[in-house]
Protein backbone atom coordinates (compact mmCIF):
# COMPACT_ATOMS: atom_id res chain seq x y z
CA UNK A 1 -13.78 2.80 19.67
CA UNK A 2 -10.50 5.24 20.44
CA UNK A 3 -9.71 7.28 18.03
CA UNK A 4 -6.29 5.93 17.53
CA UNK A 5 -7.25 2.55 16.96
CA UNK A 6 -5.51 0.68 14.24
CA UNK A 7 -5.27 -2.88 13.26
CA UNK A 8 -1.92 -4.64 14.42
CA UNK A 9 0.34 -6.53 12.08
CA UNK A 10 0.58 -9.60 14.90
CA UNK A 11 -2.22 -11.69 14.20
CA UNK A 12 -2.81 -11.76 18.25
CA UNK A 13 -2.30 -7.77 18.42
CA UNK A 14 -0.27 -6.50 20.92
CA UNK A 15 -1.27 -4.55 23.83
CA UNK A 16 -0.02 -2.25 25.62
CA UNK A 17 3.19 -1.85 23.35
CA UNK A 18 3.06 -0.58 19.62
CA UNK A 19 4.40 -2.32 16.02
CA UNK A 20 4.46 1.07 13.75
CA UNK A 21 7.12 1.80 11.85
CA UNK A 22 7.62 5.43 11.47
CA UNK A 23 8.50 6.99 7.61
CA UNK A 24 11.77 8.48 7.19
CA UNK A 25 12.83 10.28 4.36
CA UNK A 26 10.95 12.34 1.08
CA UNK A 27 7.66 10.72 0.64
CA UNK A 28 7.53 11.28 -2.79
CA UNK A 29 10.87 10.22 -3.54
CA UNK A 30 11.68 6.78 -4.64
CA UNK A 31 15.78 5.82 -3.76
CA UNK A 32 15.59 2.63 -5.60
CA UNK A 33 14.48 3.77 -8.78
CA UNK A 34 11.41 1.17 -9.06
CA UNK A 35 8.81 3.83 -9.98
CA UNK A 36 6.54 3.78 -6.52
CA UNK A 37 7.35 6.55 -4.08
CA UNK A 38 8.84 5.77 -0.48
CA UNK A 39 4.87 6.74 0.66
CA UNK A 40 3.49 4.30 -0.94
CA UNK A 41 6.52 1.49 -0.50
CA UNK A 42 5.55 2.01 3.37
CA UNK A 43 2.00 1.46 2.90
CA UNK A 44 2.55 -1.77 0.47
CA UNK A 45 5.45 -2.84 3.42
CA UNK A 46 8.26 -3.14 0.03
CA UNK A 47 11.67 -1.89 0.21
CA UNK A 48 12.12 2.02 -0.95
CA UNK A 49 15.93 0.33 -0.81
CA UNK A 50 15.42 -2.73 -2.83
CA UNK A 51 13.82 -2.07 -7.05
CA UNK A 52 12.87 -5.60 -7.02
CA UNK A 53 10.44 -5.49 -4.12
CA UNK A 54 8.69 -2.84 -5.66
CA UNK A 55 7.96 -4.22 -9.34
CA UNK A 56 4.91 -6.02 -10.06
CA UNK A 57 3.48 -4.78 -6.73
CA UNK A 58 0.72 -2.59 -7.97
CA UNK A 59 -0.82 -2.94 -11.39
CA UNK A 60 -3.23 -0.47 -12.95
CA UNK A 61 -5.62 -1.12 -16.05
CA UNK A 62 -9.15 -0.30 -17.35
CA UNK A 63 -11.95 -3.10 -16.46
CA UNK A 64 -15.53 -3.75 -17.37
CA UNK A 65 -17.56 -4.33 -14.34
CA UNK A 66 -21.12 -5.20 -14.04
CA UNK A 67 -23.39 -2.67 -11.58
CA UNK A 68 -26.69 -3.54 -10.96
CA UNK A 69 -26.74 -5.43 -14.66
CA UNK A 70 -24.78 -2.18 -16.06
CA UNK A 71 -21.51 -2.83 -17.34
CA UNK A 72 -19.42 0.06 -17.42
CA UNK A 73 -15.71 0.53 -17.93
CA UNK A 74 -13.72 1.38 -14.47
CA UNK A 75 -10.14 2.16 -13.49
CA UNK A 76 -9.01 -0.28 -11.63
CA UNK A 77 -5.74 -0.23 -8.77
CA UNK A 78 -4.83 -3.71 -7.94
CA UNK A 79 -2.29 -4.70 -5.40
């Protein structure tokens, strides 16, 4: 596999042309206040522009979760 393979965002792909959007900007800063840096708004595809596309987006929280009939408490991203 090349080494600068990467999945597309068409569902088809699209060869021989490219679909990545390049980050502009602070990565750590966050222009519309909403609490997630402009890194991680690009990663998620939300608007570093917009506070309401960011909210709600990622939650964080403290789960048990069974392991080979262990349950153990985990920290747990969801987005």
């Amino acid at each position: 596999m090349p080494g600068n393979w990467r999945s597309s965002t068409l569902v088809d792909g699209n060869p021989g042309t490219t679909d990545s959007v390049a980050l502009a900007g602070d990565p750590l800063g966050d222009d519309d206040g909403d609490v997630l840096v402009k890194l991680l708004e690009h990663v998620l595809g939300t608007s570093d522009d917009n506070a309401s596309e960011g909210g709600g987006v990622i939650s964080v929280g403290v789960e048990t979760i069974p392991v080979n009939d262990v349950a153990n408490d985990y920290f747990v991203i969801s987005f």
